[in-house]
C-alpha atoms as a PDB file:
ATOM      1  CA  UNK A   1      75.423  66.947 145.862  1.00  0.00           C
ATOM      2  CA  UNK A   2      77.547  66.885 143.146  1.00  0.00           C
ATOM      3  CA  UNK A   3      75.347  68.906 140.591  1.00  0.00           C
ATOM      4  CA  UNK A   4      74.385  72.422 141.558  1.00  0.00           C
ATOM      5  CA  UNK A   5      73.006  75.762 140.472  1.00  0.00           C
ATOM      6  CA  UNK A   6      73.428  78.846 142.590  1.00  0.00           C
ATOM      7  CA  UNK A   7      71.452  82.132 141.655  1.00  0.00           C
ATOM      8  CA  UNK A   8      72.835  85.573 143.542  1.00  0.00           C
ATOM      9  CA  UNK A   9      76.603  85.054 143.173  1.00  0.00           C
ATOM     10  CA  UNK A  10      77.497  88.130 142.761  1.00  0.00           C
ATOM     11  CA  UNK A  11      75.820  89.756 146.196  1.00  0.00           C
ATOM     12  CA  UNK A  12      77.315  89.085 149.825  1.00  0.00           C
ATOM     13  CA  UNK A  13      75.995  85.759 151.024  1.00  0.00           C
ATOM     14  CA  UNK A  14      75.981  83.957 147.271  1.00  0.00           C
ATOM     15  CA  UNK A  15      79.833  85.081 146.665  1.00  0.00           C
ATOM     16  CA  UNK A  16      80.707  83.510 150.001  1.00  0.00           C
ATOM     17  CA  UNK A  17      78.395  80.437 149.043  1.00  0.00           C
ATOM     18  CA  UNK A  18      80.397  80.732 145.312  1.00  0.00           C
ATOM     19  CA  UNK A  19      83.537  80.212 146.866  1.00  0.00           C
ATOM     20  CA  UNK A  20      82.330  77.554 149.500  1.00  0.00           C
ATOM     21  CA  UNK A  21      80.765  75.311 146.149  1.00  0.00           C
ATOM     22  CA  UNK A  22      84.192  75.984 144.333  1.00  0.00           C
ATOM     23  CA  UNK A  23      86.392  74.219 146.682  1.00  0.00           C
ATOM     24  CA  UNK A  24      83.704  71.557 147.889  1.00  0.00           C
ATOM     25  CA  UNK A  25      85.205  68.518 146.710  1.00  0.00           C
ATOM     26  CA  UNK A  26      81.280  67.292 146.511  1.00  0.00           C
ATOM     27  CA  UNK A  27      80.753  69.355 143.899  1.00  0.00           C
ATOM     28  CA  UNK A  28      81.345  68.717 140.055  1.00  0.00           C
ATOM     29  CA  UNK A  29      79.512  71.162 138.348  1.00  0.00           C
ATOM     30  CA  UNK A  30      77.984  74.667 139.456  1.00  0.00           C
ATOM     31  CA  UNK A  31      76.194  76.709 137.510  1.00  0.00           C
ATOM     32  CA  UNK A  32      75.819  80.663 138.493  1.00  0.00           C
ATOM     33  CA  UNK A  33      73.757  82.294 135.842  1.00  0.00           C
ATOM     34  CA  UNK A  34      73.815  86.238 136.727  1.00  0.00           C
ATOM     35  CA  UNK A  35      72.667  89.390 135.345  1.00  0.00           C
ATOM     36  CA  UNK A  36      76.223  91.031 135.575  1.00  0.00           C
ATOM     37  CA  UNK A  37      79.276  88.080 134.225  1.00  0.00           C
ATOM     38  CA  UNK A  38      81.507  87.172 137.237  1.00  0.00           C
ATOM     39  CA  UNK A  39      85.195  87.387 137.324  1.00  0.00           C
ATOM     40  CA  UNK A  40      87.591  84.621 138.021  1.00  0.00           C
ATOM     41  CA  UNK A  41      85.372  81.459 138.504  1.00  0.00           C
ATOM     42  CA  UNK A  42      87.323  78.937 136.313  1.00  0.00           C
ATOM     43  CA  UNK A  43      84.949  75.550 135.688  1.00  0.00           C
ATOM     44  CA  UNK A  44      82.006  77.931 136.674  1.00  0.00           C
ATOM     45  CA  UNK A  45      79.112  77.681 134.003  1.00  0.00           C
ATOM     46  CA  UNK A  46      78.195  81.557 134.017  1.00  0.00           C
ATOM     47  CA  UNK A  47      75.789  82.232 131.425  1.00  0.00           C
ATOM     48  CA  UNK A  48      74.801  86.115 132.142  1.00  0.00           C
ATOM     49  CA  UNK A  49      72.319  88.395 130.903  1.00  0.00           C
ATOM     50  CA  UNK A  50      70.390  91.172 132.498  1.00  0.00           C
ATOM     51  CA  UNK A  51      66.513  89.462 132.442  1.00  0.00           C
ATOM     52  CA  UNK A  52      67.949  86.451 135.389  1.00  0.00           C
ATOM     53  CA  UNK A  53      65.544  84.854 134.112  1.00  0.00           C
ATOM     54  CA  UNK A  54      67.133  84.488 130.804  1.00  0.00           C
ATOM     55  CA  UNK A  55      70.217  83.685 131.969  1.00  0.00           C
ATOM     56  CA  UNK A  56      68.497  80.993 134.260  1.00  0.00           C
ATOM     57  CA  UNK A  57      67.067  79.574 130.953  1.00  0.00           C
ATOM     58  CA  UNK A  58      70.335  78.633 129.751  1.00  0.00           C
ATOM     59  CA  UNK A  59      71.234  76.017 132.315  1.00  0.00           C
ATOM     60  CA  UNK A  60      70.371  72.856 131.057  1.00  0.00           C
ATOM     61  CA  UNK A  61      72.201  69.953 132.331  1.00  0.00           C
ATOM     62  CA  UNK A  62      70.634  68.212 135.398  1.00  0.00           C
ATOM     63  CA  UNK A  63      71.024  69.663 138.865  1.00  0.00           C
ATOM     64  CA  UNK A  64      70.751  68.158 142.208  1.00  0.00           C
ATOM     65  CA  UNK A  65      70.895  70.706 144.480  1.00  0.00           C
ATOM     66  CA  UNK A  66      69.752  74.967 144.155  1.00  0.00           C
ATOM     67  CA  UNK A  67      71.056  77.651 146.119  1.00  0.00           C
ATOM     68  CA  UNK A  68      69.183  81.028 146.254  1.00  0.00           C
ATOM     69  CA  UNK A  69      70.402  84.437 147.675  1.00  0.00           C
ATOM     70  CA  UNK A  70      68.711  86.806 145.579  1.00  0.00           C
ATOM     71  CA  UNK A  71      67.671  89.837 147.503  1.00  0.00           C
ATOM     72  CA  UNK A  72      67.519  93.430 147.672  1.00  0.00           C
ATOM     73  CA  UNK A  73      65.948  96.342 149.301  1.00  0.00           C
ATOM     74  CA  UNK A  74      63.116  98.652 148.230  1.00  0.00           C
ATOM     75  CA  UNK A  75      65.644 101.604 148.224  1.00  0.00           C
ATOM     76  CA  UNK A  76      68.229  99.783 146.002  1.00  0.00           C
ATOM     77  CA  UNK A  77      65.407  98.479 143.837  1.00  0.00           C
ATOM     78  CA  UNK A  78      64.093 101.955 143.063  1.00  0.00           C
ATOM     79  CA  UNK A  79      60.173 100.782 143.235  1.00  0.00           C
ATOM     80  CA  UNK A  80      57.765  98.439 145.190  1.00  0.00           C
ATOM     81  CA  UNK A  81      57.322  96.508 141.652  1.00  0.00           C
ATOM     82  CA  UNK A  82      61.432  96.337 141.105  1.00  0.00           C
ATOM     83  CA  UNK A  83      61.626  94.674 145.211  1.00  0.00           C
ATOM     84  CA  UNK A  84      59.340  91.811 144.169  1.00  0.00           C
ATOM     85  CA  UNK A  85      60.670  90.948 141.374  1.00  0.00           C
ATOM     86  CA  UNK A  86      63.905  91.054 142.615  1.00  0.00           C
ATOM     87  CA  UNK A  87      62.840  89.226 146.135  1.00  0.00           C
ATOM     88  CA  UNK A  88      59.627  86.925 144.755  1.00  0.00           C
ATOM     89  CA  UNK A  89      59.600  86.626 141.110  1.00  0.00           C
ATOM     90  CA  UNK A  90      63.216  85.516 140.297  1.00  0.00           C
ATOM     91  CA  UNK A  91      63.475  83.338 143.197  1.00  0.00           C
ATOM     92  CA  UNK A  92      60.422  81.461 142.521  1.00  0.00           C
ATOM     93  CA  UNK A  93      61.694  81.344 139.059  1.00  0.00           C
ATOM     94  CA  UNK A  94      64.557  79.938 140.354  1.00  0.00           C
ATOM     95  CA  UNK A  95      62.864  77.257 142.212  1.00  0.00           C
ATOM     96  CA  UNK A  96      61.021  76.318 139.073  1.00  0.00           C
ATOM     97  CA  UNK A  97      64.236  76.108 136.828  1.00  0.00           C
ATOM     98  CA  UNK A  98      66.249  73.698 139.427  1.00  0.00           C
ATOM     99  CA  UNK A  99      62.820  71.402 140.096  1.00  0.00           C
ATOM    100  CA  UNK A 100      62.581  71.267 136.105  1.00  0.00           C
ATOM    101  CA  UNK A 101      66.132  69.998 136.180  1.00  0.00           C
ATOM    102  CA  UNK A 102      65.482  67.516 138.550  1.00  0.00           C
ATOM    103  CA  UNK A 103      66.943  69.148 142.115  1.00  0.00           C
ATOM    104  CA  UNK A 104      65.527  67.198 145.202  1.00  0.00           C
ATOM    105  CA  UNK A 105      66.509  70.088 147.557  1.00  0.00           C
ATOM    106  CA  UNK A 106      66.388  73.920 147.894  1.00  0.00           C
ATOM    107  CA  UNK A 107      68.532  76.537 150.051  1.00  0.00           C
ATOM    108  CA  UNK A 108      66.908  80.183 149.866  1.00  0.00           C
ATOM    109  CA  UNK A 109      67.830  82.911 151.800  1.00  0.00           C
ATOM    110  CA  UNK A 110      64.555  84.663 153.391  1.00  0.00           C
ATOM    111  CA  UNK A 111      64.871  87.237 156.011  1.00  0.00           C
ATOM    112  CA  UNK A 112      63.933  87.223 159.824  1.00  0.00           C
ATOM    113  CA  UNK A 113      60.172  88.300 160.503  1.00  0.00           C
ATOM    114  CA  UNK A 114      59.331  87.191 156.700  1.00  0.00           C
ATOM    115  CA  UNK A 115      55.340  86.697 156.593  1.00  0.00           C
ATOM    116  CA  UNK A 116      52.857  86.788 154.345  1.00  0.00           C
ATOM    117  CA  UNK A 117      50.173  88.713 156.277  1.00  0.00           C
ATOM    118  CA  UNK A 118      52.948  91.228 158.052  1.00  0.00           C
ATOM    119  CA  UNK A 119      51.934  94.933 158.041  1.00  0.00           C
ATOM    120  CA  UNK A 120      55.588  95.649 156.750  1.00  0.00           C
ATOM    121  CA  UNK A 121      56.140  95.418 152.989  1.00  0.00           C
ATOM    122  CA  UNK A 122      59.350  94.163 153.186  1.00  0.00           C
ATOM    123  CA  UNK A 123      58.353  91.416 155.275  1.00  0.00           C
ATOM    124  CA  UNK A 124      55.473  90.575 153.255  1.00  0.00           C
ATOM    125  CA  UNK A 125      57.335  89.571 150.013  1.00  0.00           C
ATOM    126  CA  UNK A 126      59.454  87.550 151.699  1.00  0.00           C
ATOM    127  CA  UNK A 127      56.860  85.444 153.614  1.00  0.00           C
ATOM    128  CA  UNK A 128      54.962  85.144 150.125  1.00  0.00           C
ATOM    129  CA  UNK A 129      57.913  83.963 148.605  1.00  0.00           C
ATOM    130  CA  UNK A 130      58.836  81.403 151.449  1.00  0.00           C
ATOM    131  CA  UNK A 131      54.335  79.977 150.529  1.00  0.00           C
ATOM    132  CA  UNK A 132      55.512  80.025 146.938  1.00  0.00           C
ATOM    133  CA  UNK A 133      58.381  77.682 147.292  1.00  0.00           C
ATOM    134  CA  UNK A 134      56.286  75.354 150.201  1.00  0.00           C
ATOM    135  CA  UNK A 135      53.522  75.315 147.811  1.00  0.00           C
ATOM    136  CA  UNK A 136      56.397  73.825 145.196  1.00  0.00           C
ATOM    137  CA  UNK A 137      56.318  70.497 147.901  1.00  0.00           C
ATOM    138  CA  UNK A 138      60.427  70.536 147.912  1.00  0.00           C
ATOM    139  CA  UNK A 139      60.755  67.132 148.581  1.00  0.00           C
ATOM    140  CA  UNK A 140      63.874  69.451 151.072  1.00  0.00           C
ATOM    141  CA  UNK A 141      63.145  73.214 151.481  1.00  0.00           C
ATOM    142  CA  UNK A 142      65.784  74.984 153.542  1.00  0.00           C
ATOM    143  CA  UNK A 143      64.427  78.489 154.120  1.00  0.00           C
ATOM    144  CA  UNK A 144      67.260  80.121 156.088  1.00  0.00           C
ATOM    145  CA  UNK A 145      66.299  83.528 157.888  1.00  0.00           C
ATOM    146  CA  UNK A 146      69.554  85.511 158.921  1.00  0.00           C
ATOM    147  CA  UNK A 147      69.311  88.768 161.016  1.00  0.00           C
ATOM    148  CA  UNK A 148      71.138  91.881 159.690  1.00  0.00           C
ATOM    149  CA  UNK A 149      74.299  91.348 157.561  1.00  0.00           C
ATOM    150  CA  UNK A 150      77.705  91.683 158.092  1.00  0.00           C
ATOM    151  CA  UNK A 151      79.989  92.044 155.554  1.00  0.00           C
ATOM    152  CA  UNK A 152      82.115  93.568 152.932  1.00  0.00           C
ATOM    153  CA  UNK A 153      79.846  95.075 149.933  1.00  0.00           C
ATOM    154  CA  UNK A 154      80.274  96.224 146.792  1.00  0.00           C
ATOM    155  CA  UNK A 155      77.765  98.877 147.270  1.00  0.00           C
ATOM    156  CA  UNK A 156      77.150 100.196 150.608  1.00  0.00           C
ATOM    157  CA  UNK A 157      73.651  99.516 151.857  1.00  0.00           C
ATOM    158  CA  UNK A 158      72.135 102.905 153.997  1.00  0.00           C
ATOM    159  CA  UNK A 159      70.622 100.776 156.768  1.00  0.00           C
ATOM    160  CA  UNK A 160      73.339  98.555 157.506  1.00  0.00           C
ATOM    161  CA  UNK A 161      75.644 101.257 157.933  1.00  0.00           C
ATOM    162  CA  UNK A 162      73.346 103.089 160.189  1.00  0.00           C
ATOM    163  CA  UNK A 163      72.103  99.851 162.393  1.00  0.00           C
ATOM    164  CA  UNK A 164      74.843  97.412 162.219  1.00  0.00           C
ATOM    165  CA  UNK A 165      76.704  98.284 165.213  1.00  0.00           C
ATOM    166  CA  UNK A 166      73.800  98.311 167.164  1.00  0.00           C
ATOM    167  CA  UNK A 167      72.513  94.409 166.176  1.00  0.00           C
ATOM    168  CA  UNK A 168      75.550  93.372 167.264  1.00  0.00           C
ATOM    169  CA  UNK A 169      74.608  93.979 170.756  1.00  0.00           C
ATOM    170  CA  UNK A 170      71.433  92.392 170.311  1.00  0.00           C
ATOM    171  CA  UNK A 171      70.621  88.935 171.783  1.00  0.00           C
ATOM    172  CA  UNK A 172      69.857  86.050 169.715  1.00  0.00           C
ATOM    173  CA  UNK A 173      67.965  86.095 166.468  1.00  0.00           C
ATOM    174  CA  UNK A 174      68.171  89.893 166.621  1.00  0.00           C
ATOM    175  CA  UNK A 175      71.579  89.779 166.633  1.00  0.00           C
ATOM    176  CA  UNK A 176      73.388  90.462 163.262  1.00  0.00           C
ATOM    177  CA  UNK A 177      75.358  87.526 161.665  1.00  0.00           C
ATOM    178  CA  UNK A 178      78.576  87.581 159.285  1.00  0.00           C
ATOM    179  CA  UNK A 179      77.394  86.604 155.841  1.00  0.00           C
ATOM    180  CA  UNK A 180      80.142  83.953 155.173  1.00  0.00           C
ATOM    181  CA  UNK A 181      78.465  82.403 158.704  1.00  0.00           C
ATOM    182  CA  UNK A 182      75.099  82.278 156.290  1.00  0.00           C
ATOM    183  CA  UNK A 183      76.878  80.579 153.651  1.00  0.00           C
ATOM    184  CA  UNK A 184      79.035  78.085 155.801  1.00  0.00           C
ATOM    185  CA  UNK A 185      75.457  77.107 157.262  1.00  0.00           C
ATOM    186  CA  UNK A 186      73.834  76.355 154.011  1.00  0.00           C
ATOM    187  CA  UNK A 187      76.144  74.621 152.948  1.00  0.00           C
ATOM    188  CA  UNK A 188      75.987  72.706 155.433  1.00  0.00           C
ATOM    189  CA  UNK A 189      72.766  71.945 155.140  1.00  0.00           C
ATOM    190  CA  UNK A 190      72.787  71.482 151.914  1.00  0.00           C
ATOM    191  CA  UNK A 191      75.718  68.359 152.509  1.00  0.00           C
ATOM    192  CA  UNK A 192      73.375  66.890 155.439  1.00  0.00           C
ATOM    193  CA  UNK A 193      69.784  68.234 155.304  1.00  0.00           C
ATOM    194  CA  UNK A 194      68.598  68.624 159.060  1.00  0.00           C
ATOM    195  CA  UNK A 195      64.923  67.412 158.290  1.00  0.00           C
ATOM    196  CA  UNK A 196      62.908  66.348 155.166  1.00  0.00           C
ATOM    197  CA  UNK A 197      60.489  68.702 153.963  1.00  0.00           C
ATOM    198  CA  UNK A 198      60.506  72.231 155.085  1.00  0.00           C
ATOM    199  CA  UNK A 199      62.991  73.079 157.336  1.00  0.00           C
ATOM    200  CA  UNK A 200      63.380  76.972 158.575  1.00  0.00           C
ATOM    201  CA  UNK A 201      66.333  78.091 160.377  1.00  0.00           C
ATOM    202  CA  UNK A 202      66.725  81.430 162.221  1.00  0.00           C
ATOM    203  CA  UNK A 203      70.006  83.601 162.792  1.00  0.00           C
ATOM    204  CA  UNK A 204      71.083  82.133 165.887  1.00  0.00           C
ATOM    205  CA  UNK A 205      71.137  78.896 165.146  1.00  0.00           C
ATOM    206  CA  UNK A 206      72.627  79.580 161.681  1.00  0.00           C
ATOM    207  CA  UNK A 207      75.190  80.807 163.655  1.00  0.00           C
ATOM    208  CA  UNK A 208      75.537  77.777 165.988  1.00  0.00           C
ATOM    209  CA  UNK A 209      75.343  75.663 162.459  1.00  0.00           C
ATOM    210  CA  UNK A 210      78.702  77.488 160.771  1.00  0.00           C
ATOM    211  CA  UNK A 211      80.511  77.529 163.859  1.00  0.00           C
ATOM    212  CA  UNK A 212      79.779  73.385 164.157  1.00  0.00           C
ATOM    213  CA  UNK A 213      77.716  74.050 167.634  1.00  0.00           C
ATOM    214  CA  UNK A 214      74.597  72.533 166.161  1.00  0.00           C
END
Protein backbone atom coordinates (compact mmCIF):
# COMPACT_ATOMS: atom_id res chain seq x y z
CA UNK A 1 0.00 0.00 0.00
CA UNK A 2 2.49 2.29 -0.70
CA UNK A 3 0.61 4.43 -3.40
CA UNK A 4 -2.60 6.11 -2.35
CA UNK A 5 -5.25 8.68 -3.11
CA UNK A 6 -7.64 9.88 -0.46
CA UNK A 7 -10.73 12.11 -1.49
CA UNK A 8 -12.59 14.06 1.68
CA UNK A 9 -9.52 15.26 3.61
CA UNK A 10 -10.67 18.08 4.68
CA UNK A 11 -14.08 16.69 6.61
CA UNK A 12 -13.93 14.66 10.03
CA UNK A 13 -13.20 11.05 9.20
CA UNK A 14 -10.74 11.88 5.94
CA UNK A 15 -8.55 14.45 8.19
CA UNK A 16 -8.16 11.70 10.77
CA UNK A 17 -7.50 9.15 7.80
CA UNK A 18 -4.96 12.24 6.38
CA UNK A 19 -3.01 12.11 9.34
CA UNK A 20 -3.13 8.21 9.81
CA UNK A 21 -1.62 7.92 5.77
CA UNK A 22 0.99 10.70 6.74
CA UNK A 23 2.78 8.85 9.37
CA UNK A 24 2.14 5.23 7.87
CA UNK A 25 5.51 4.22 7.12
CA UNK A 26 3.62 2.01 4.21
CA UNK A 27 2.90 4.83 2.51
CA UNK A 28 5.09 6.78 -0.12
CA UNK A 29 2.90 8.89 -1.86
CA UNK A 30 -0.75 10.27 -1.06
CA UNK A 31 -2.57 12.24 -3.06
CA UNK A 32 -5.65 14.44 -1.50
CA UNK A 33 -7.15 16.40 -4.30
CA UNK A 34 -9.89 18.81 -2.56
CA UNK A 35 -12.16 21.50 -3.44
CA UNK A 36 -10.79 23.87 -0.62
CA UNK A 37 -6.35 23.59 -0.51
CA UNK A 38 -5.31 22.00 2.85
CA UNK A 39 -2.92 23.45 5.26
CA UNK A 40 0.22 21.89 6.52
CA UNK A 41 0.48 18.49 4.65
CA UNK A 42 4.20 18.61 3.57
CA UNK A 43 4.89 15.62 0.73
CA UNK A 44 1.00 15.73 0.27
CA UNK A 45 0.11 16.02 -3.56
CA UNK A 46 -2.95 18.53 -3.08
CA UNK A 47 -4.12 19.63 -6.31
CA UNK A 48 -7.48 21.71 -5.35
CA UNK A 49 -10.18 23.19 -7.20
CA UNK A 50 -13.83 23.61 -6.47
CA UNK A 51 -15.43 20.98 -9.38
CA UNK A 52 -13.61 17.60 -7.13
CA UNK A 53 -13.83 16.29 -9.99
CA UNK A 54 -11.31 18.50 -11.54
CA UNK A 55 -9.08 18.36 -8.98
CA UNK A 56 -9.42 14.45 -9.08
CA UNK A 57 -8.34 14.78 -12.79
CA UNK A 58 -5.05 15.97 -11.89
CA UNK A 59 -3.72 12.91 -10.15
CA UNK A 60 -1.89 10.99 -12.46
CA UNK A 61 0.74 8.80 -11.16
CA UNK A 62 -0.36 5.19 -10.34
CA UNK A 63 -2.24 4.41 -7.16
CA UNK A 64 -2.69 1.29 -5.27
CA UNK A 65 -4.99 1.90 -2.82
CA UNK A 66 -8.33 4.80 -2.63
CA UNK A 67 -9.81 6.12 0.34
CA UNK A 68 -13.26 7.84 0.19
CA UNK A 69 -15.05 9.97 2.90
CA UNK A 70 -16.96 12.29 0.94
CA UNK A 71 -20.26 13.03 2.53
CA UNK A 72 -22.67 15.52 3.52
CA UNK A 73 -26.16 16.15 4.52
CA UNK A 74 -29.19 17.43 2.60
CA UNK A 75 -29.27 20.52 4.95
CA UNK A 76 -25.54 21.40 4.43
CA UNK A 77 -25.91 20.66 0.74
CA UNK A 78 -28.72 23.17 0.28
CA UNK A 79 -30.77 20.79 -2.34
CA UNK A 80 -31.68 17.07 -3.02
CA UNK A 81 -29.51 17.52 -6.42
CA UNK A 82 -26.36 19.21 -4.32
CA UNK A 83 -26.65 15.70 -1.62
CA UNK A 84 -26.08 13.37 -4.57
CA UNK A 85 -23.62 14.82 -6.04
CA UNK A 86 -21.88 15.36 -3.09
CA UNK A 87 -22.74 11.61 -1.64
CA UNK A 88 -23.04 9.55 -5.27
CA UNK A 89 -21.57 11.41 -8.05
CA UNK A 90 -18.07 12.38 -6.70
CA UNK A 91 -17.57 9.21 -4.99
CA UNK A 92 -18.28 7.11 -7.89
CA UNK A 93 -16.08 9.47 -9.68
CA UNK A 94 -13.68 8.74 -7.32
CA UNK A 95 -13.85 5.09 -7.73
CA UNK A 96 -13.41 5.53 -11.43
CA UNK A 97 -10.25 7.84 -11.15
CA UNK A 98 -8.28 5.31 -8.63
CA UNK A 99 -9.46 1.99 -10.88
CA UNK A 100 -8.11 4.10 -14.00
CA UNK A 101 -4.88 4.42 -12.08
CA UNK A 102 -4.63 1.00 -11.41
CA UNK A 103 -5.92 0.68 -7.44
CA UNK A 104 -6.79 -3.04 -6.57
CA UNK A 105 -8.76 -1.91 -3.45
CA UNK A 106 -11.35 0.66 -2.25
CA UNK A 107 -12.27 2.13 1.37
CA UNK A 108 -15.61 4.32 1.21
CA UNK A 109 -17.37 5.54 3.93
CA UNK A 110 -21.30 4.73 3.54
CA UNK A 111 -23.63 5.23 6.36
CA UNK A 112 -25.64 2.69 8.58
CA UNK A 113 -29.16 1.72 7.03
CA UNK A 114 -27.69 2.78 3.41
CA UNK A 115 -30.12 1.03 0.72
CA UNK A 116 -31.09 1.48 -2.45
CA UNK A 117 -34.85 0.81 -2.18
CA UNK A 118 -35.13 2.65 1.52
CA UNK A 119 -38.14 5.00 1.88
CA UNK A 120 -35.59 7.60 3.39
CA UNK A 121 -33.71 9.79 0.90
CA UNK A 122 -30.77 9.92 2.70
CA UNK A 123 -30.50 6.34 2.88
CA UNK A 124 -31.25 5.84 -0.62
CA UNK A 125 -28.17 7.64 -2.12
CA UNK A 126 -26.04 5.96 -0.10
CA UNK A 127 -27.21 2.37 -0.87
CA UNK A 128 -27.09 3.46 -4.69
CA UNK A 129 -23.76 4.54 -4.30
CA UNK A 130 -22.54 1.37 -2.32
CA UNK A 131 -24.45 -0.79 -6.17
CA UNK A 132 -22.37 1.74 -8.07
CA UNK A 133 -19.04 0.86 -6.66
CA UNK A 134 -20.09 -3.28 -6.44
CA UNK A 135 -21.12 -2.94 -9.93
CA UNK A 136 -17.26 -1.49 -10.47
CA UNK A 137 -16.21 -5.51 -9.42
CA UNK A 138 -13.38 -4.00 -6.84
CA UNK A 139 -11.27 -6.76 -7.06
CA UNK A 140 -11.45 -5.35 -2.67
CA UNK A 141 -14.45 -3.09 -1.81
CA UNK A 142 -14.46 -2.02 1.82
CA UNK A 143 -17.80 -0.27 2.34
CA UNK A 144 -17.56 0.83 5.99
CA UNK A 145 -21.00 1.95 7.63
CA UNK A 146 -20.34 3.99 10.95
CA UNK A 147 -23.30 5.09 13.21
CA UNK A 148 -23.50 8.80 14.20
CA UNK A 149 -20.21 10.78 14.46
CA UNK A 150 -18.24 11.96 17.05
CA UNK A 151 -15.97 14.51 16.70
CA UNK A 152 -14.51 17.91 16.50
CA UNK A 153 -15.95 19.91 13.28
CA UNK A 154 -15.24 22.71 11.55
CA UNK A 155 -18.81 23.47 11.05
CA UNK A 156 -21.26 22.30 13.48
CA UNK A 157 -23.71 19.81 12.04
CA UNK A 158 -27.65 20.52 13.58
CA UNK A 159 -28.36 16.82 14.12
CA UNK A 160 -25.35 15.75 15.75
CA UNK A 161 -25.59 18.33 18.22
CA UNK A 162 -29.14 17.54 18.95
CA UNK A 163 -28.77 13.45 18.93
CA UNK A 164 -25.28 12.76 19.85
CA UNK A 165 -25.61 12.35 23.44
CA UNK A 166 -28.34 10.20 23.08
CA UNK A 167 -26.44 7.43 20.51
CA UNK A 168 -24.08 7.15 22.92
CA UNK A 169 -26.36 5.25 25.07
CA UNK A 170 -27.42 3.19 22.34
CA UNK A 171 -26.35 -0.49 22.00
CA UNK A 172 -24.34 -1.70 19.23
CA UNK A 173 -24.52 -0.49 15.67
CA UNK A 174 -26.80 2.29 16.93
CA UNK A 175 -24.37 3.43 19.03
CA UNK A 176 -22.33 6.53 17.85
CA UNK A 177 -18.56 6.01 17.11
CA UNK A 178 -15.50 8.58 17.37
CA UNK A 179 -14.48 9.41 13.84
CA UNK A 180 -10.68 8.85 14.35
CA UNK A 181 -12.14 5.08 15.49
CA UNK A 182 -13.53 5.15 11.59
CA UNK A 183 -10.29 6.06 10.29
CA UNK A 184 -8.01 3.78 12.55
CA UNK A 185 -10.41 0.93 11.14
CA UNK A 186 -9.90 1.65 7.54
CA UNK A 187 -6.83 1.83 7.72
CA UNK A 188 -6.63 -1.06 8.94
CA UNK A 189 -8.29 -2.62 6.52
CA UNK A 190 -6.83 -1.10 4.03
CA UNK A 191 -3.06 -2.67 5.46
CA UNK A 192 -4.82 -6.28 5.77
CA UNK A 193 -8.10 -6.52 3.79
CA UNK A 194 -10.51 -8.83 5.93
CA UNK A 195 -12.03 -10.61 2.75
CA UNK A 196 -11.65 -10.33 -1.08
CA UNK A 197 -14.36 -8.79 -2.84
CA UNK A 198 -16.96 -6.84 -1.06
CA UNK A 199 -16.57 -6.61 2.37
CA UNK A 200 -19.17 -4.32 4.57
CA UNK A 201 -18.47 -3.46 8.03
CA UNK A 202 -20.94 -1.92 10.52
CA UNK A 203 -20.22 0.53 13.56
CA UNK A 204 -19.67 -1.93 16.12
CA UNK A 205 -17.35 -3.86 14.74
CA UNK A 206 -15.50 -0.82 13.30
CA UNK A 207 -15.19 -0.13 16.67
CA UNK A 208 -13.89 -3.56 17.79
CA UNK A 209 -11.45 -3.16 14.51
CA UNK A 210 -9.65 0.37 15.84
CA UNK A 211 -9.52 -0.71 19.25
CA UNK A 212 -7.55 -4.19 17.90
CA UNK A 213 -10.65 -6.45 19.36
CA UNK A 214 -11.34 -7.85 15.93
Amino acid sequence: MSQVLITGATGLVGGHLLRLLIQERKVNYIAAPTRRPLADVPGVFNPHDPQLTDALAQVQDPIDIAFCCLGTTRREAGSKEAFVHADYTLVVDTALTAKKLGAKHLVVVSAMGANARSPFFYNQVKGKMEDALIAQRWEYLTIVRPSMLLGDRDKRRFNESIFAPLFSLLPGNWKSIEARDVARAMLKEALAPSKEGVNVIPSAKLREIARGEA
